[in-house]
N, C-alpha and C. Protein backbone atom coordinates (compact mmCIF):
# COMPACT_ATOMS: atom_id res chain seq x y z
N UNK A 1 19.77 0.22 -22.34
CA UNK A 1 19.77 0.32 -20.89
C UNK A 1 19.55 1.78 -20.50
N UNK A 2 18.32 1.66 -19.65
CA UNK A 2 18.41 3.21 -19.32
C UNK A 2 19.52 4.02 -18.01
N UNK A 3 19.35 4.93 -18.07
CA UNK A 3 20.87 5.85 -17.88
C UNK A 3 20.60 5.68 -16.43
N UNK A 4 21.34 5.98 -15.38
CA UNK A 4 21.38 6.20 -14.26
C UNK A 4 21.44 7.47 -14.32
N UNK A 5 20.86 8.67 -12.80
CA UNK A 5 21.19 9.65 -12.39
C UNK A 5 21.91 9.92 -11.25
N UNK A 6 22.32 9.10 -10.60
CA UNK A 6 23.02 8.77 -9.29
C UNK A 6 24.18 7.86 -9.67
N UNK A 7 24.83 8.16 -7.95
CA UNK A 7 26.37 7.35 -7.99
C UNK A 7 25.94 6.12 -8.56
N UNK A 8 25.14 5.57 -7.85
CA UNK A 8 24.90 4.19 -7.71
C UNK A 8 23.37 3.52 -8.58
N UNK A 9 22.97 2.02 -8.70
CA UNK A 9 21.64 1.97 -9.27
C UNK A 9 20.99 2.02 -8.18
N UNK A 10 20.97 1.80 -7.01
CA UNK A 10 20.76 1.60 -6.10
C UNK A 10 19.82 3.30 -5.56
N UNK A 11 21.21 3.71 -5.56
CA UNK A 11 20.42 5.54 -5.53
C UNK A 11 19.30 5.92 -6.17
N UNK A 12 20.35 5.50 -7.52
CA UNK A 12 19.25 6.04 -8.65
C UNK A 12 17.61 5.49 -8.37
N UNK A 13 17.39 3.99 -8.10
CA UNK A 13 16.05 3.32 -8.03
C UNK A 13 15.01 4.36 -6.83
N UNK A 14 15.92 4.57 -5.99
CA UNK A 14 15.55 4.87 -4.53
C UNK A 14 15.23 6.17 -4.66
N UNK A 15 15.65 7.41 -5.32
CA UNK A 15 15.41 8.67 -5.88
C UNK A 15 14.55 8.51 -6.62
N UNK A 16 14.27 7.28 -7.82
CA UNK A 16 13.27 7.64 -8.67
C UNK A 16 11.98 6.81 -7.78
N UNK A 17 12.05 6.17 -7.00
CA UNK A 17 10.85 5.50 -6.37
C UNK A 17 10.32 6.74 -5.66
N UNK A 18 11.20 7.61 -4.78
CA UNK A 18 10.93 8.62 -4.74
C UNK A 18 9.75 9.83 -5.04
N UNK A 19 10.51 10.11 -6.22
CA UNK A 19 9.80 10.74 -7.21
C UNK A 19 8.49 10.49 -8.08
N UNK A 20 8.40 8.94 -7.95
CA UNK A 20 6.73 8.38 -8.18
C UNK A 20 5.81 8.64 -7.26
N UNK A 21 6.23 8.36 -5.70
CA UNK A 21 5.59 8.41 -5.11
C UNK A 21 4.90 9.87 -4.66
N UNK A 22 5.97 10.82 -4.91
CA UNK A 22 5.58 12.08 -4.77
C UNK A 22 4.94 12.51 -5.90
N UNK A 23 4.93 12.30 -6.97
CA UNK A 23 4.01 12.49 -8.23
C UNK A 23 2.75 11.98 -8.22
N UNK A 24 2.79 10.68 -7.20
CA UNK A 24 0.94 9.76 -7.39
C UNK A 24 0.34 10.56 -6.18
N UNK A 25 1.40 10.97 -4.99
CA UNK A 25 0.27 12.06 -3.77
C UNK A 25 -0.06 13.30 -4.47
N UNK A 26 0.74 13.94 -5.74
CA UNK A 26 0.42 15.16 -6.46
C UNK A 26 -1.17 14.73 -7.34
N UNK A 27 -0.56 13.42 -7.82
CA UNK A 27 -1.74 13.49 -8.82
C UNK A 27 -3.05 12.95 -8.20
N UNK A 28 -3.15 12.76 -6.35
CA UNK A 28 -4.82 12.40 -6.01
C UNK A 28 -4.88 13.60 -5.33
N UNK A 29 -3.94 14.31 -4.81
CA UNK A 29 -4.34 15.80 -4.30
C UNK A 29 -4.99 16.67 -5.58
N UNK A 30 -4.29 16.75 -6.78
CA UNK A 30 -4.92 17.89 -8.12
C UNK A 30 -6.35 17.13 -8.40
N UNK A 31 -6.05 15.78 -8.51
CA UNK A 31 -7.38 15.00 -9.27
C UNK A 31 -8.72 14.32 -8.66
N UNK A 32 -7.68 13.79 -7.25
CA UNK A 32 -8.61 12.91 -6.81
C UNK A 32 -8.25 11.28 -7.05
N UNK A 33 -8.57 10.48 -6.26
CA UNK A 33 -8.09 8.93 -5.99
C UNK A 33 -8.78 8.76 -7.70
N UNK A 34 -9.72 8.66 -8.14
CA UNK A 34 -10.01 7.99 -8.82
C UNK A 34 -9.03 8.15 -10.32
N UNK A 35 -8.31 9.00 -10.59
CA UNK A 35 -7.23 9.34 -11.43
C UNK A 35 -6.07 9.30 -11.19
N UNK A 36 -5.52 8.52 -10.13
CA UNK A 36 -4.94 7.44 -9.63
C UNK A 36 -4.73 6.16 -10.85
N UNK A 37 -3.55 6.16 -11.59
CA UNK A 37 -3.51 4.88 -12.12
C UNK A 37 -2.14 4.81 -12.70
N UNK A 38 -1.72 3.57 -13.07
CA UNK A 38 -0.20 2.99 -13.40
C UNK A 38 -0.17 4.04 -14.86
N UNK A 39 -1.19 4.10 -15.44
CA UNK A 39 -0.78 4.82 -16.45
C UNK A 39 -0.66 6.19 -16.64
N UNK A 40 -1.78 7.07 -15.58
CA UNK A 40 -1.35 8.18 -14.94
C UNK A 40 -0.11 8.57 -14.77
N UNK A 41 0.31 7.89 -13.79
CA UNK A 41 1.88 8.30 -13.08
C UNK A 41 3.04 8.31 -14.20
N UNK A 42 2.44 6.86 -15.25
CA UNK A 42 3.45 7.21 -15.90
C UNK A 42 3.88 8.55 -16.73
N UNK A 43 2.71 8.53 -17.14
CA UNK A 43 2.67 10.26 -18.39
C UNK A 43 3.11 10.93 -17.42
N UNK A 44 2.78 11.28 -16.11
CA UNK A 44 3.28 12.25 -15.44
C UNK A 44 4.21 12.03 -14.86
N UNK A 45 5.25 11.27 -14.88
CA UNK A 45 7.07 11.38 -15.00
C UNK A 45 7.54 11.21 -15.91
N UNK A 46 7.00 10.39 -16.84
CA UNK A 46 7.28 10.57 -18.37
C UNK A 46 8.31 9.08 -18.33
N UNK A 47 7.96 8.13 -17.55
CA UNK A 47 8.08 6.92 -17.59
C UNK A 47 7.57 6.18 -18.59
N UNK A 48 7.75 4.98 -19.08
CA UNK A 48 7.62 4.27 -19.60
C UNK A 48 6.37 3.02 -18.99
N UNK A 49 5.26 2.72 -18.76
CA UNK A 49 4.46 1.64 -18.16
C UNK A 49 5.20 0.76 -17.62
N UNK A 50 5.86 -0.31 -18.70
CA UNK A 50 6.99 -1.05 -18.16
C UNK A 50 8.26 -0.66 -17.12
N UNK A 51 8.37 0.42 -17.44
CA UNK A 51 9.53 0.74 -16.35
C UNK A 51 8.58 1.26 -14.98
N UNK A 52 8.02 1.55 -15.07
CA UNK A 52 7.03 1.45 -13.88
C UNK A 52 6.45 0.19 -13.46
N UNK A 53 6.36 -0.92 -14.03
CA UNK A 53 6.24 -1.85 -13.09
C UNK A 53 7.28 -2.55 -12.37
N UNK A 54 8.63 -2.12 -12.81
CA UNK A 54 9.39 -2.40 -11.66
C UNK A 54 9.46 -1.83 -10.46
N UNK A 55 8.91 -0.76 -10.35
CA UNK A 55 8.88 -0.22 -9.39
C UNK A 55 7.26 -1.02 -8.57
N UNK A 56 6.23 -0.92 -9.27
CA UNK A 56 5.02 -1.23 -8.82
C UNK A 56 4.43 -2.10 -9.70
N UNK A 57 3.81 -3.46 -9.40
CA UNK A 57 2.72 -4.17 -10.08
C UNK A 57 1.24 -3.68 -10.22
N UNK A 58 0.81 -2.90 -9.48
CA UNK A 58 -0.53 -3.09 -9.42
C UNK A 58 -0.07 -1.31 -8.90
N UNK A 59 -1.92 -1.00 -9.41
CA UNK A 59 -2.54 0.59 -8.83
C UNK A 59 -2.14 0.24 -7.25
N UNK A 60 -2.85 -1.36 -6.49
CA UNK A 60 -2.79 -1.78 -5.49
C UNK A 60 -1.15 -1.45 -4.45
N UNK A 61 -0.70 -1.89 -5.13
CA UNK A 61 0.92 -1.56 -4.92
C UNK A 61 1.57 -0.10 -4.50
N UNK A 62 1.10 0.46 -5.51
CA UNK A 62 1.14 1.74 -5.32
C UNK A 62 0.71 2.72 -4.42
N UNK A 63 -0.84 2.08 -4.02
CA UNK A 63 -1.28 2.90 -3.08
C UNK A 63 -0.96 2.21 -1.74
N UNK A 64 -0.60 1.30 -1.40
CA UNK A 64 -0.03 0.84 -0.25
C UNK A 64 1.37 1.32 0.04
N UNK A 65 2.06 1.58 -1.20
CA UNK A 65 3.33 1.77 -1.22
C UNK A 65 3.28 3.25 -0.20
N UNK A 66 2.22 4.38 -1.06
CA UNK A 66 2.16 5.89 -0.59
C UNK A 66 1.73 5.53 1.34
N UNK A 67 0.91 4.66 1.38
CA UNK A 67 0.65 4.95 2.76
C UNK A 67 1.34 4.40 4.18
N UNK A 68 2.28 3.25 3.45
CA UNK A 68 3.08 2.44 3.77
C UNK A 68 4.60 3.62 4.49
N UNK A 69 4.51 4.53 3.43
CA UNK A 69 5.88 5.54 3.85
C UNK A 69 5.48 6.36 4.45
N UNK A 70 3.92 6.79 4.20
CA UNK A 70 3.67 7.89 5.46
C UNK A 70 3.64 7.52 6.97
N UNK A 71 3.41 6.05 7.07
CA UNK A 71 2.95 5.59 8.15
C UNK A 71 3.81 5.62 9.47
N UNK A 72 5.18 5.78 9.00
CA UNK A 72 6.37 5.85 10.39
C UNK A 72 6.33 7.36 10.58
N UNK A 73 6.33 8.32 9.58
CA UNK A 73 6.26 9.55 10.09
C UNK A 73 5.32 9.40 10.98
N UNK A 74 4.46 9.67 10.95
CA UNK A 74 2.51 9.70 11.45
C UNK A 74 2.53 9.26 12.68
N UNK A 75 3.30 7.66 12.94
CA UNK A 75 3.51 7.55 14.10
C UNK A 75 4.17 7.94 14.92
N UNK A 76 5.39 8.06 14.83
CA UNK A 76 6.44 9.47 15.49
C UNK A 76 5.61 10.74 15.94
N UNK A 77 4.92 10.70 14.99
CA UNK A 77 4.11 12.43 15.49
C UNK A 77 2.84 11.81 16.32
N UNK A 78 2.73 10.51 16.53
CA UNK A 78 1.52 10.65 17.19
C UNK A 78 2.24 10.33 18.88
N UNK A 79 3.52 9.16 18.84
CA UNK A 79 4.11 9.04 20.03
C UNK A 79 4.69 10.25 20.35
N UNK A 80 5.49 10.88 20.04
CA UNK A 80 5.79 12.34 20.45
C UNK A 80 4.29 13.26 21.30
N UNK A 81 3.12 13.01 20.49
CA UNK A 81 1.67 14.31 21.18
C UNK A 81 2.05 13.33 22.70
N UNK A 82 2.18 11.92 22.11
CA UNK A 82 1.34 11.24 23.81
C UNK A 82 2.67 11.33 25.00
N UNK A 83 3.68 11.80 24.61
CA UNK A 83 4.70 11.95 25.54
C UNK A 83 4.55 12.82 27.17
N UNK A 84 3.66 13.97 26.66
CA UNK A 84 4.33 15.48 27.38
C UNK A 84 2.74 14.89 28.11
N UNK A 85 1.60 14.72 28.00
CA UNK A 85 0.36 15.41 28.88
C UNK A 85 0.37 14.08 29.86
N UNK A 86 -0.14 14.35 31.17
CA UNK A 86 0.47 13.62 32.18
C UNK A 86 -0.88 12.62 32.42
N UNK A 87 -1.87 13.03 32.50
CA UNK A 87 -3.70 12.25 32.43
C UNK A 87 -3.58 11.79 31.62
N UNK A 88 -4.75 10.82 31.80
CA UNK A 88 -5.35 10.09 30.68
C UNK A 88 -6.21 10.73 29.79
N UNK A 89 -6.96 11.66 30.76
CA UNK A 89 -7.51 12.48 29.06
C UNK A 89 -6.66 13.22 28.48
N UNK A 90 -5.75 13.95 28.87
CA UNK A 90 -4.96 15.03 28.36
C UNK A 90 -4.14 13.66 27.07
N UNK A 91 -3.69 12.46 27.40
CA UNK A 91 -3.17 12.02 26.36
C UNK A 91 -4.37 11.56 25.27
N UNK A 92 -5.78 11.20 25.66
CA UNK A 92 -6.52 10.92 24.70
C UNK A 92 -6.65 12.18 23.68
N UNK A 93 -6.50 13.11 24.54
CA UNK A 93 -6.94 14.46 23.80
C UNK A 93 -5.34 14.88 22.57
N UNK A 94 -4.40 14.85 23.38
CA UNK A 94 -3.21 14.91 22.56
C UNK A 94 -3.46 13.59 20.93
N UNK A 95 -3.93 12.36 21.22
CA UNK A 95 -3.72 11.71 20.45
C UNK A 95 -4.96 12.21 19.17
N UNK A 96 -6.07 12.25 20.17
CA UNK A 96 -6.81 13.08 18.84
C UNK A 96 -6.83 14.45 18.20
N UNK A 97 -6.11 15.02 18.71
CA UNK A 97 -5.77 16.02 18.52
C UNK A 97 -4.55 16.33 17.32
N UNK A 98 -3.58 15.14 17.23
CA UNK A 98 -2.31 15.16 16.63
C UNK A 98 -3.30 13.97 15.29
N UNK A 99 -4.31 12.92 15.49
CA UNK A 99 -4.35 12.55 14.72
C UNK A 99 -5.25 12.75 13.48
N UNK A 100 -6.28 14.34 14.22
CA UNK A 100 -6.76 15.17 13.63
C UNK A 100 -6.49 15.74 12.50
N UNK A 101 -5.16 16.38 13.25
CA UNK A 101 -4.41 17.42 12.09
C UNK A 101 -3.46 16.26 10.98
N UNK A 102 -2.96 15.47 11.26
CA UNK A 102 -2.01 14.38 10.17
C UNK A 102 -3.09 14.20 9.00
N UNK A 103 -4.71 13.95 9.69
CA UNK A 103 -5.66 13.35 8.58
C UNK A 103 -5.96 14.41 7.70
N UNK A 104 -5.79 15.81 8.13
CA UNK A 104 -6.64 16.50 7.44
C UNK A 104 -5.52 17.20 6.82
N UNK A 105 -4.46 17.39 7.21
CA UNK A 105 -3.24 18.31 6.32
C UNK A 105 -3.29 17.78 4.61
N UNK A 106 -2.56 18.45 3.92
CA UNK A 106 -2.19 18.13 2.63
C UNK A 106 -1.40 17.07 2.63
N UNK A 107 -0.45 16.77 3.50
CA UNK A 107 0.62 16.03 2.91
C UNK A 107 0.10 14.45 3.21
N UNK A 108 -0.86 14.40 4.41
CA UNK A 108 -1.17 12.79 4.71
C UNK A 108 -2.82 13.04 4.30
N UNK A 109 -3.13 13.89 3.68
CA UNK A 109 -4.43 13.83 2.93
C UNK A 109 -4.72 12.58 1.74
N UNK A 110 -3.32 12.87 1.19
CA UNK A 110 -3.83 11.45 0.19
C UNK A 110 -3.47 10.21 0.87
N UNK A 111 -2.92 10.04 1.65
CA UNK A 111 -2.56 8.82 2.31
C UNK A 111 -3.63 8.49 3.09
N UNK A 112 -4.54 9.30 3.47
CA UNK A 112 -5.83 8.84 4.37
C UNK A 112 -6.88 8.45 3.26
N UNK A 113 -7.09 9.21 2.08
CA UNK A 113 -8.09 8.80 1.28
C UNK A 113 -7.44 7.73 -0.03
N UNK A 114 -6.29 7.37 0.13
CA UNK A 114 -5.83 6.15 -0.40
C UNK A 114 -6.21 4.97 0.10
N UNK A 115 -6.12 4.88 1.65
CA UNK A 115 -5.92 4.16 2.69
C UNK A 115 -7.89 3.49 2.80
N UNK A 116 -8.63 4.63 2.43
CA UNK A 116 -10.15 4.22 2.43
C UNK A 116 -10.59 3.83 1.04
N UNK A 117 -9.83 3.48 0.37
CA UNK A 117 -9.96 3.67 -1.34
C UNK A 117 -10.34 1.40 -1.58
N UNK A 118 -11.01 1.15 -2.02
CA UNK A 118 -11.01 -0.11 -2.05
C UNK A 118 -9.83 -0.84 -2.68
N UNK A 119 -9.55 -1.61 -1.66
CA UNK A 119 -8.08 -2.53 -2.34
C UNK A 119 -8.27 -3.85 -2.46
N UNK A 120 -6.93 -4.61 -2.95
CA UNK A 120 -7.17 -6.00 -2.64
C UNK A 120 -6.72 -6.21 -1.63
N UNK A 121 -6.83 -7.81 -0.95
CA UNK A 121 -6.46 -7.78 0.72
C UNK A 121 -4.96 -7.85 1.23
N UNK A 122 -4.39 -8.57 0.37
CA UNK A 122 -2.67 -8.52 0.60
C UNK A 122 -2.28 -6.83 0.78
N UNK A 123 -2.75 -5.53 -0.28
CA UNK A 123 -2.50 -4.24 0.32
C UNK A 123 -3.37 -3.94 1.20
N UNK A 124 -4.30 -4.23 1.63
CA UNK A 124 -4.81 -3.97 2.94
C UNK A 124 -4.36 -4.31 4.05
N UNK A 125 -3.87 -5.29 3.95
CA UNK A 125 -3.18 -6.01 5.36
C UNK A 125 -1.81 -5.30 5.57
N UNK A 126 -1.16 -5.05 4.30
CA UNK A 126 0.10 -4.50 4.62
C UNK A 126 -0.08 -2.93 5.13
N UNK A 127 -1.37 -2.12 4.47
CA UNK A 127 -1.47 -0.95 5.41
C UNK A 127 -2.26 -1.32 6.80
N UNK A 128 -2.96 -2.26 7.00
CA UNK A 128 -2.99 -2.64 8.38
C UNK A 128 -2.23 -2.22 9.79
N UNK A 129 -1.07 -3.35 9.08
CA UNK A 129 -0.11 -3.63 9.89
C UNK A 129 0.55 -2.27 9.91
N UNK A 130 0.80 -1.81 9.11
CA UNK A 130 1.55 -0.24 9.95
C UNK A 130 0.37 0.75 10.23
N UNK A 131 -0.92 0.50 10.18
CA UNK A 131 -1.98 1.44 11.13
C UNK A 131 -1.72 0.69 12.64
N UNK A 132 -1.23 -0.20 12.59
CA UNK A 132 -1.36 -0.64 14.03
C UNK A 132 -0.36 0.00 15.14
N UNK A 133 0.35 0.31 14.44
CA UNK A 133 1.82 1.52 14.85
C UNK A 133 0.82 2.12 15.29
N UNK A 134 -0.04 2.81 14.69
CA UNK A 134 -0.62 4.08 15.20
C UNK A 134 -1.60 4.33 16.60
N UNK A 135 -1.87 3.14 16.69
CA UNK A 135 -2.81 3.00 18.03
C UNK A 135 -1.91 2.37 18.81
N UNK A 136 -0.65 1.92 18.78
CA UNK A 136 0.05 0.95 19.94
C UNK A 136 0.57 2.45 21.29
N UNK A 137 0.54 3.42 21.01
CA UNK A 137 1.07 4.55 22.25
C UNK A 137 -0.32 4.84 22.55
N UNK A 138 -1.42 4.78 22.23
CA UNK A 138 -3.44 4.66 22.48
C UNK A 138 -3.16 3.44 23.41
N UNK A 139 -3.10 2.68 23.02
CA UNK A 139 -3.16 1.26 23.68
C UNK A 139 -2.46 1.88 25.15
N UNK A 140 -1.37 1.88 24.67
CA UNK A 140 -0.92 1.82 26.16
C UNK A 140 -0.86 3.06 27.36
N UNK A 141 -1.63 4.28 26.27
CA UNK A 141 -1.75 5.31 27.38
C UNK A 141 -3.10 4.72 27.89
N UNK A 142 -4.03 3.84 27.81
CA UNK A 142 -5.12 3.58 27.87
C UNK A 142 -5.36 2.15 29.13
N UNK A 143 -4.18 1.18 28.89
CA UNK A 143 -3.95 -0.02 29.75
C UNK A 143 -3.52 1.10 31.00
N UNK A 144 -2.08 2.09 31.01
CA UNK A 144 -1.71 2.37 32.01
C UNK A 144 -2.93 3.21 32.76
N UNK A 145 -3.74 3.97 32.34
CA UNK A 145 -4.59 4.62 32.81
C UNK A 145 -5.95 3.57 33.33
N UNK A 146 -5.86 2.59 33.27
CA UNK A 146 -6.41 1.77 34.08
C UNK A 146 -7.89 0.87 33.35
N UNK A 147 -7.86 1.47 32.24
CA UNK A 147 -9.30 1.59 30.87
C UNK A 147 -9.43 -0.35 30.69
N UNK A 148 -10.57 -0.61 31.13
CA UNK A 148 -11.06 -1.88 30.38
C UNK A 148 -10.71 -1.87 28.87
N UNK A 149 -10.42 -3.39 28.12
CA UNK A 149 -10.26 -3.48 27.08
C UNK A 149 -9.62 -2.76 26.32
N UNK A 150 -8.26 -1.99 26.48
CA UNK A 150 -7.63 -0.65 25.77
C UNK A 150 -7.88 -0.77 24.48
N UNK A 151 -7.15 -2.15 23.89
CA UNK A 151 -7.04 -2.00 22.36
C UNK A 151 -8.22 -1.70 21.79
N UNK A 152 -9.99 -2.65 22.53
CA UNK A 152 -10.64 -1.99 21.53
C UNK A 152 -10.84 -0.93 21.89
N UNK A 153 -10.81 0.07 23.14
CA UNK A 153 -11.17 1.39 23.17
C UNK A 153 -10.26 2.24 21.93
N UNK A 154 -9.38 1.84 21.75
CA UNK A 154 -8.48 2.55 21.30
C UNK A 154 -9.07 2.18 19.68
N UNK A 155 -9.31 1.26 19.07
CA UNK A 155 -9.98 1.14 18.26
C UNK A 155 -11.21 2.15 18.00
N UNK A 156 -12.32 2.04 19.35
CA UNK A 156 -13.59 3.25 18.92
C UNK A 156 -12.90 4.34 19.03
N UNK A 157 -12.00 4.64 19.69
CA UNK A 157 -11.55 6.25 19.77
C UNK A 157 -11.26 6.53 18.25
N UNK A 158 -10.22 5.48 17.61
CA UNK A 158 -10.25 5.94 16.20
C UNK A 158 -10.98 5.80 15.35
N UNK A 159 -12.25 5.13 15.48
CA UNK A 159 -13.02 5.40 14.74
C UNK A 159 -14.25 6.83 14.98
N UNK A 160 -13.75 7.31 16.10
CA UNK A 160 -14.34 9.01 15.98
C UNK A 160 -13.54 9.86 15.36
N UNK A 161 -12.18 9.37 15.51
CA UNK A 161 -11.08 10.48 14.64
C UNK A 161 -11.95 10.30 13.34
N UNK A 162 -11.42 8.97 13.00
CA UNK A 162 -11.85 9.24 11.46
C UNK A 162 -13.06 9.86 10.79
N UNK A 163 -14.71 9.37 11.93
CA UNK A 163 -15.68 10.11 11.12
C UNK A 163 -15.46 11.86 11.33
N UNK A 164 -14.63 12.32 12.64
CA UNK A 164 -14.35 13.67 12.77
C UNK A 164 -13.81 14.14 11.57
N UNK A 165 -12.33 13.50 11.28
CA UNK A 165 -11.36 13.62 10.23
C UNK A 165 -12.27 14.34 8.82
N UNK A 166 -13.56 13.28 8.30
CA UNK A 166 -14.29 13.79 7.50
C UNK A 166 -15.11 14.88 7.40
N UNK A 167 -15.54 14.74 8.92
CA UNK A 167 -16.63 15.96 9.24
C UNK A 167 -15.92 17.26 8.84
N UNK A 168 -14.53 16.88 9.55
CA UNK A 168 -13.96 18.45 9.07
C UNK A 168 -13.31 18.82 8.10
N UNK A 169 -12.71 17.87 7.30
CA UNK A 169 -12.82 18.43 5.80
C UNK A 169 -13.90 18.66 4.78
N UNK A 170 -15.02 18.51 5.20
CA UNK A 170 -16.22 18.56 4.44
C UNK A 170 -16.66 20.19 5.08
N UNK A 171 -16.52 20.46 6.17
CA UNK A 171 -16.86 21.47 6.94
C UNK A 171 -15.58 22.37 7.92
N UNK A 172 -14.21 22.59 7.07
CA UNK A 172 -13.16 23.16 7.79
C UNK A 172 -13.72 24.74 8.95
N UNK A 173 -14.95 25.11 8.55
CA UNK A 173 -15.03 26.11 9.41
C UNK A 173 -15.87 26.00 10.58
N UNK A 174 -16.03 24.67 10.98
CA UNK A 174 -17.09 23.97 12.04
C UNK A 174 -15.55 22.96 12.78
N UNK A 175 -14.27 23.07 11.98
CA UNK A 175 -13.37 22.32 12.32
C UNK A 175 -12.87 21.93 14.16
N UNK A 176 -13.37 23.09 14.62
CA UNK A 176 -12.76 23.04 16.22
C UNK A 176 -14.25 22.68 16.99
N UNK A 177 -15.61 23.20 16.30
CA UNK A 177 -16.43 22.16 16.90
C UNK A 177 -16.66 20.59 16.97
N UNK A 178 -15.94 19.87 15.78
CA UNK A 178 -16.14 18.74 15.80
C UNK A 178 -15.02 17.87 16.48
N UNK A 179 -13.71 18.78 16.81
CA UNK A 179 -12.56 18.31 17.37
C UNK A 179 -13.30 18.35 18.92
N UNK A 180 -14.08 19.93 19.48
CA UNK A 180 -14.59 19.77 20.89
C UNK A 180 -15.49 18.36 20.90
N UNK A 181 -16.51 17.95 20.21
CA UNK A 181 -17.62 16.82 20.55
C UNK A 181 -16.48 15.50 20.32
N UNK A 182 -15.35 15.42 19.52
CA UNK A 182 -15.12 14.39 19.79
C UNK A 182 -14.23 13.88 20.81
N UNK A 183 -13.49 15.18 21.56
CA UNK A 183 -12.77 15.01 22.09
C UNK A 183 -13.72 14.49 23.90
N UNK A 184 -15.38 15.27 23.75
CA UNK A 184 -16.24 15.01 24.65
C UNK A 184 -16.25 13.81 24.81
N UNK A 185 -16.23 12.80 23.54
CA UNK A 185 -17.11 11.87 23.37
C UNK A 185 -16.41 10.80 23.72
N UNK A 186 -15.21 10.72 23.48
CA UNK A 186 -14.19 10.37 23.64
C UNK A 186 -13.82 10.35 25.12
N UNK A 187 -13.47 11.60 25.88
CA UNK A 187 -13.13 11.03 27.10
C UNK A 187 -14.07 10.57 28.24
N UNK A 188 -15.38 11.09 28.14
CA UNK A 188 -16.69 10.69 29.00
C UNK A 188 -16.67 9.20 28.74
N UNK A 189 -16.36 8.97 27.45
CA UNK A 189 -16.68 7.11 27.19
C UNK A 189 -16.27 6.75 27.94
N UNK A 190 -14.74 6.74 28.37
CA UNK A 190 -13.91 5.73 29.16
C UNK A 190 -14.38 6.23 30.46
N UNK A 191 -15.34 6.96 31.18
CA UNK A 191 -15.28 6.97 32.36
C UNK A 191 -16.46 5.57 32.68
């Protein structure tokens, strides 16, 4: 039986789930998604395969798991931008603006290029459903502001974050021009 490091097993599981998960965002930030794997993570905690599948069945698992925990932060930080600006563009602009920087930082860097990484559909659906967190304060700065169809606007709006999101990690020193055109593009639409 392996040892516990905590009061409890309970701790212990929850510290070491932990610690995988922060080891698999280490190992696609150094490597890259594609070096991403159950057997990866293991050498690099020095796990056992088997004892890693209690924690996770599948690569699939895993990477839903990483984006699955980023996903309540992310939203907090995106309902918090849409709080304070009183317009409707000033909140479109807050939302792309806050969902700019989450995509492109280090820490939700691998969680965005996990999240585009091909899965099966049961982890797709489950990161779905908590992307949908992320557009529900879009949605509704978008209904109250008077916008035909919010959800899908709020849908194309994020799909300019995201091709922005890329533009500007491919090009960080063009970064505030592609935040200005999308933020153009973005609020002229809804007029």
């Amino acid at each position: 039986m392996p040892r516990i490091s905590e009061a409890t097993v309970a701790a212990h599981r929850a510290r070491q789930l932990r610690t995988l998960l922060d080891a698999a965002r280490a190992l696609v930030a150094e490597e890259g998604i594609e070096a991403l794997s159950l057997a990866a993570l293991a050498r690099r905690v020095g796990l056992s395969r088997p004892g890693l599948y209690e924690y996770f069945r599948s690569k699939d698992d895993l990477v839903a798991a990483i984006v699955e925990e980023e996903l309540p932060r992310w939203a907090s930080l995106v309902e918090d931008a849409l709080t304070d600006p009183g317009d409707l563009d000033g909140k479109v602009e807050a939302y792309i603006r806050v969902q700019l920087g989450v995509m492109t930082d280090g820490r939700h860097a691998a969680a965005v290029a996990l999240a585009e990484h091909a899965l099966a559909e049961p982890a797709l659906e489950r990161i779905r459903v908590g992307h949908a967190q992320l557009l529900r304060p879009l949605v509704k700065a978008l209904e109250d502001g008077g916008v035909a169809e919010p959800a899908l606007r709020a849908e194309l709006i994020q799909g300019l974050v995201d091709t922005a999101a890329r533009l500007a990690q491919r090009a960080p020193s063009d970064a505030e021009t592609v935040i200005a055109a999308t933020l153009a593009q973005a609020t002229v639409g809804l007029r």
